[in-house]
Each structure stands twice: as structure tokens, then as C-alpha cells.
Protein backbone atom coordinates (compact mmCIF):
# COMPACT_ATOMS: atom_id res chain seq x y z
CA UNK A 1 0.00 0.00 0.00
CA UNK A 2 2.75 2.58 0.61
CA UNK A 3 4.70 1.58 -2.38
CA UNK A 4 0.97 2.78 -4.54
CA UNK A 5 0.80 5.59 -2.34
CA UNK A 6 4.12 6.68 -3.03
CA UNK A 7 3.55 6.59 -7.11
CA UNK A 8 0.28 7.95 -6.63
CA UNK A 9 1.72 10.56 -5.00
CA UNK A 10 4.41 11.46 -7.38
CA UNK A 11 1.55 11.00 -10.42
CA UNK A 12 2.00 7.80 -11.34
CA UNK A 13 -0.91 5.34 -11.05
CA UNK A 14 0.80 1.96 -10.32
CA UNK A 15 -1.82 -0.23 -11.30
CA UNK A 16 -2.30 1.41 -14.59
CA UNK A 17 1.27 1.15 -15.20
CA UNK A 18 1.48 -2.39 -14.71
CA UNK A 19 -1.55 -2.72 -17.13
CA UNK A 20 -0.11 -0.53 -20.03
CA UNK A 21 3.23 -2.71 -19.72
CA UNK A 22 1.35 -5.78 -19.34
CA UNK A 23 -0.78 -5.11 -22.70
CA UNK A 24 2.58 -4.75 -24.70
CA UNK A 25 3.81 -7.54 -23.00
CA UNK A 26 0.75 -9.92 -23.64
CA UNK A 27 0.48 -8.34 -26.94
CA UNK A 28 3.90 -9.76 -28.05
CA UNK A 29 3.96 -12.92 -26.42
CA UNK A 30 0.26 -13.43 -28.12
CA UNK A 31 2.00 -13.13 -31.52
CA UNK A 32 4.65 -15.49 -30.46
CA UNK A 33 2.10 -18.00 -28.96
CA UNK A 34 -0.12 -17.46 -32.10
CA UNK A 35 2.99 -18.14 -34.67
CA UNK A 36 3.68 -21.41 -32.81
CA UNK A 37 0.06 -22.85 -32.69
CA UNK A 38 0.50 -22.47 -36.49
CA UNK A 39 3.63 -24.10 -36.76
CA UNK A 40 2.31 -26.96 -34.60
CA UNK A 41 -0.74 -27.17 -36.37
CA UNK A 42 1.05 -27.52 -39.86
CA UNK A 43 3.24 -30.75 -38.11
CA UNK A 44 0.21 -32.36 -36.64
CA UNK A 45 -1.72 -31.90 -40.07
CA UNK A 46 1.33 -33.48 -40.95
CA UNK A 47 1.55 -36.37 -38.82
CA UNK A 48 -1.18 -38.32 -40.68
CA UNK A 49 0.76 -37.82 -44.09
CA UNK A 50 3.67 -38.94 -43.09
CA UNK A 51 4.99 -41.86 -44.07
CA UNK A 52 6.91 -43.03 -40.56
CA UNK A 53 8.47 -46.35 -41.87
CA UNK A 54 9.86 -44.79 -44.46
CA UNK A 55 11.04 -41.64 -42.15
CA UNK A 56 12.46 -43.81 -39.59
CA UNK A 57 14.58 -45.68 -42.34
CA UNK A 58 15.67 -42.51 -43.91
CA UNK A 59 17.69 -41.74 -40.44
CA UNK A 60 19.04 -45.41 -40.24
CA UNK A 61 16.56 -46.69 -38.21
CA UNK A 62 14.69 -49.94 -38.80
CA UNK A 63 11.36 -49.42 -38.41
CA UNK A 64 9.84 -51.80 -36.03
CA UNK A 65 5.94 -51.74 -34.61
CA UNK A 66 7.29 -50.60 -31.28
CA UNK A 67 9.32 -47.60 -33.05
CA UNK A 68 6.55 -46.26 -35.08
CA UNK A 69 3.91 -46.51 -32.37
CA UNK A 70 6.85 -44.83 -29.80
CA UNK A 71 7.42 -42.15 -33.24
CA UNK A 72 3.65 -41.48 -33.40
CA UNK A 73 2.93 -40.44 -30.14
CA UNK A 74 6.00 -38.51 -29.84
CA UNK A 75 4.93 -36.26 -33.49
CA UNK A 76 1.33 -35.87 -31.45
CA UNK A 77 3.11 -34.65 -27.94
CA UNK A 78 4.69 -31.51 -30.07
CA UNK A 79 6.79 -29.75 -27.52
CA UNK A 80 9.66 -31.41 -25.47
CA UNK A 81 8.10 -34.75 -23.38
CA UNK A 82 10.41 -36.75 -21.03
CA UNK A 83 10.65 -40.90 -20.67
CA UNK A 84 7.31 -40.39 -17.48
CA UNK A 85 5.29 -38.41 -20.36
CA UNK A 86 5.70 -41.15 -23.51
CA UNK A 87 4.99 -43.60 -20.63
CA UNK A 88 1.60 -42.45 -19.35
CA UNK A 89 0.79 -41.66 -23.41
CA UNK A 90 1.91 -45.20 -24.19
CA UNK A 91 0.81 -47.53 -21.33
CA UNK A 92 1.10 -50.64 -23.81
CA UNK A 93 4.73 -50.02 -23.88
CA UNK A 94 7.05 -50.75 -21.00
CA UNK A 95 9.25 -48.33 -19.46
CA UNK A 96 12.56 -50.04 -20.65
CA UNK A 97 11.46 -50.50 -24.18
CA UNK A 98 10.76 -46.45 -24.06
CA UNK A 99 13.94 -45.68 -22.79
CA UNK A 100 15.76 -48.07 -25.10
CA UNK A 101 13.94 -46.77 -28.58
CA UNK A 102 14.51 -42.70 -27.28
CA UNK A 103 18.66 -43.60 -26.92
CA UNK A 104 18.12 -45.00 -30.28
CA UNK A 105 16.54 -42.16 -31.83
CA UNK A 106 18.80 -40.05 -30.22
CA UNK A 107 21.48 -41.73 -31.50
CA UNK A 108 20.35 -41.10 -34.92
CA UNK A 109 19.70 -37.43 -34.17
CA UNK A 110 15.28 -38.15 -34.59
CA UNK A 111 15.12 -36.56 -30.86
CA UNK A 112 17.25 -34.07 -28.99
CA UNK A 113 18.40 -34.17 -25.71
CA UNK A 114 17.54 -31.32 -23.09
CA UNK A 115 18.83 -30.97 -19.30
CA UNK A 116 16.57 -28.49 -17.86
CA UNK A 117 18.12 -28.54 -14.78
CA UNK A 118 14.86 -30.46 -13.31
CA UNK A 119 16.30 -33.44 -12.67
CA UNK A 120 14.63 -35.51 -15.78
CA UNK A 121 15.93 -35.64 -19.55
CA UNK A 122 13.55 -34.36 -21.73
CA UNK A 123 13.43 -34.42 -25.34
CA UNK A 124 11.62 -32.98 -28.51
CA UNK A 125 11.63 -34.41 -31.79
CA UNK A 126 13.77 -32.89 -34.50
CA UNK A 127 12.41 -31.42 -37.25
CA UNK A 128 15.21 -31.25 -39.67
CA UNK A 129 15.92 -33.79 -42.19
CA UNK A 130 19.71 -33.92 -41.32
CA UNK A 131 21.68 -34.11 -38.82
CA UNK A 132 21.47 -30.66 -37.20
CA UNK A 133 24.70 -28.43 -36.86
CA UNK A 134 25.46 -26.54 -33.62
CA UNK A 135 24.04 -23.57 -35.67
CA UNK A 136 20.89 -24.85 -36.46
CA UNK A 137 20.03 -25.55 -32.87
CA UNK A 138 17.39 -23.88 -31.28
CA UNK A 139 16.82 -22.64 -27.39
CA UNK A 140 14.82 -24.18 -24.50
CA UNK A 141 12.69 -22.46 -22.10
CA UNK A 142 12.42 -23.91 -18.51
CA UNK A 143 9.51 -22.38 -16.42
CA UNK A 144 10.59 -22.02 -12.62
CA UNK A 145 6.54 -22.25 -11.77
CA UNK A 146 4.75 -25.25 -13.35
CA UNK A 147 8.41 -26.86 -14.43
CA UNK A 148 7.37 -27.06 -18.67
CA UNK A 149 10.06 -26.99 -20.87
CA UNK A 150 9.60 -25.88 -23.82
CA UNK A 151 11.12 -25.45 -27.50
CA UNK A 152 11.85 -22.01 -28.98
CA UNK A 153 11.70 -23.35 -32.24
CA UNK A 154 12.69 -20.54 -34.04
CA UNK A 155 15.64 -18.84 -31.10
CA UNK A 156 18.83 -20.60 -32.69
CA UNK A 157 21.59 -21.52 -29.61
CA UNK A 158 23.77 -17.86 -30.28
CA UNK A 159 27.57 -18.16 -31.77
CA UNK A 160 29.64 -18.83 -29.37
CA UNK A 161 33.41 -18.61 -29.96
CA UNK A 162 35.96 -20.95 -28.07
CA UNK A 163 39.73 -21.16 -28.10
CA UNK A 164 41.45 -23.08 -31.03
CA UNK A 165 41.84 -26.26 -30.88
CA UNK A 166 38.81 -27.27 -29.99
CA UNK A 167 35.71 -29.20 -31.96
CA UNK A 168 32.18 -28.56 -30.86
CA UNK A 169 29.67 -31.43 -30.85
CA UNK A 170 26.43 -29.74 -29.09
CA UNK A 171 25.55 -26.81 -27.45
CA UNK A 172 22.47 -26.27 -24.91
CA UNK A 173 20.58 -23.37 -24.13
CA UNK A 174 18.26 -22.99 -21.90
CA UNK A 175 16.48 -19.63 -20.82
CA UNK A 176 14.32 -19.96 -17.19
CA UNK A 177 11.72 -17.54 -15.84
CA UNK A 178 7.81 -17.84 -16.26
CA UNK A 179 5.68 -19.34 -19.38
CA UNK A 180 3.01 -16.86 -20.58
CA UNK A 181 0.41 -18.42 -18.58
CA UNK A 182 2.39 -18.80 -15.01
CA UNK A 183 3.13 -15.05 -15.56
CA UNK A 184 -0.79 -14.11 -16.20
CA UNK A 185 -1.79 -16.05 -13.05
CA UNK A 186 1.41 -13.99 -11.31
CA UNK A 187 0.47 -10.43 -13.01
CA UNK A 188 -3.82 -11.04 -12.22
CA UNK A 189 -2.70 -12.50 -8.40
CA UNK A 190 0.11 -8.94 -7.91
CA UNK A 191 -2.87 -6.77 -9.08
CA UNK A 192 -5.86 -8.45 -7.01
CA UNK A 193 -3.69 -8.45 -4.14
CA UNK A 194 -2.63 -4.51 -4.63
């Protein structure tokens, strides 16, 4: 209350502050959000098209039932999943077989790899049809409050130059803070509470 009197005071209506930079804020992260429901909507249109045998053997990997039912429901999770999250998708498929067929398809470079610091390995399918370069890999997003990770699709891992002599394999990037909606819930509980 003193901090609103204070900027009340001085001219400055907190609360409407807040609200004009929270507009622009939502505003952007709307266009963002709206961008990448497009983008996942064109690869799940996609996922019925696709021909997964014949995308599993054009990375080296015999396609199997296991592999394309494991592929299938990792195309329909679209953003990164971990080994718990194909498991309660796939209950058919034991927990060892999952783990087994993701070190495979990382292997082959079908799935990257992410340490988000939580503790579990997540991953999220790779949507080139090489094997990526360190340039060509994109950022993570951890959020502190409901512990999502997501991809950033489109936020390539920045240059990063090391001393000579030495050969990069992978690079990881991870940005934390709050998703759009765990910051919505924060900004609507900060200005009910002011």
C-alpha cells in the first residue's frame, strides 16, 4: 500500500502502469504463442501424411511396430516430453522398451536431448531432415513455476566462440523464468492483491 501511495503521490498510477506494460507484453507474447500454434498445427496436419516407416529408415533406423507406435505419439506430444510423459501416453509399452527406442533415436539425431536442470531428460523431436549443426540448434525455455520446458523453435543456440583447438559437438541453451500463462496467473494475483 505505501509503495501505490508513493507513485500515486508522485503522479504515477501503479496499477495502470502495470496494465499498459502488461498489454505490450501480452500483446507480443500473443504473436509469439499465435505463430507457434501455427507451426504446430502444420506438423500435426502433418503427422497423418507422413509416411513413418519410411522416415524412420531414412535416419538409419529400422522401423519396427514398437518404433513407429513410440514415433507417433512422440509427433502428437509436439513440444519437449520426457521418458514419465511417452509412458503415461503409451501404457502398452514398458518403461525399458521407451527408454531403449529414445537412446536410439537419439542416436540417430530423430530426438534431442535437453537438461533443464529439473532433474529428468527431456526431449523434442527434430524437425530437420539432417543431422542438425550446432548452428541450427534452437533454445529451451524452462519455467521455474509449473516446471514445462519448452522449444523455442525458431531462437537458434547464439555463436559462441571458443579457443582453437577445440571441436564442438552440441551446445544447450536454456532460458528460465515464467511461461506466458504462469506469468498471467502472477500479473492477475500482484494486481488483485494490490
Amino acid at each position: 500500500a505505501y509503495f501505490c501511495a508513493f507513485h500515486t503521490l508522485r503522479g504515477i498510477d501503479l496499477c495502470t502502469a502495470i496494465n499498459t506494460w502488461f498489454f505490450a507484453y501480452t500483446t507480443i507474447v500473443m504473436d509469439i504463442y499465435t505463430k507457434r500454434m501455427m507451426y504446430q498445427l502444420k506438423h500435426t496436419m502433418l503427422s497423418s501424411k507422413i509416411n513413418i516407416p519410411k522416415y524412420l529408415n531414412d535416419y538409419g533406423i529400422r522401423p519396427t511396430a514398437v518404433r513407429i507406435i513410440v514415433f507417433r505419439a512422440m509427433y502428437e506430444l509436439h513440444d519437449t516430453f520426457s521418458l514419465t510423459d511417452l509412458e503415461n501416453t503409451l501404457d502398452s509399452v514398458d518403461k525399458s522398451t521407451l527408454f531403449r527406442t529414445l537412446s536410439l533415436f537419439a542416436q540417430h539425431h530423430l530426438v534431442h536431448k535437453i537438461e533443464d536442470g529439473s532433474g529428468s531428460t527431456k526431449y523434442c523431436l527434430c524437425r530437420n531432415d539432417h543431422v542438425c549443426r550446432v548452428d541450427e540448434l534452437h533454445c529451451h525455455f524452462y519455467c521455474e513455476s509449473c516446471h514445462k520446458t519448452y522449444c523455442l523453435d525458431h531462437t537458434y543456440i547464439p555463436m559462441v566462440h571458443y579457443p582453437k583447438g577445440f571441436e564442438l559437438h552440441s551446445a544447450d541453451y536454456l532460458l528460465k523464468g515464467l511461461c506466458p500463462d504462469c506469468r498471467n496467473k502472477r500479473h492477475d494475483w500482484l494486481c488483485n492483491s494490490v
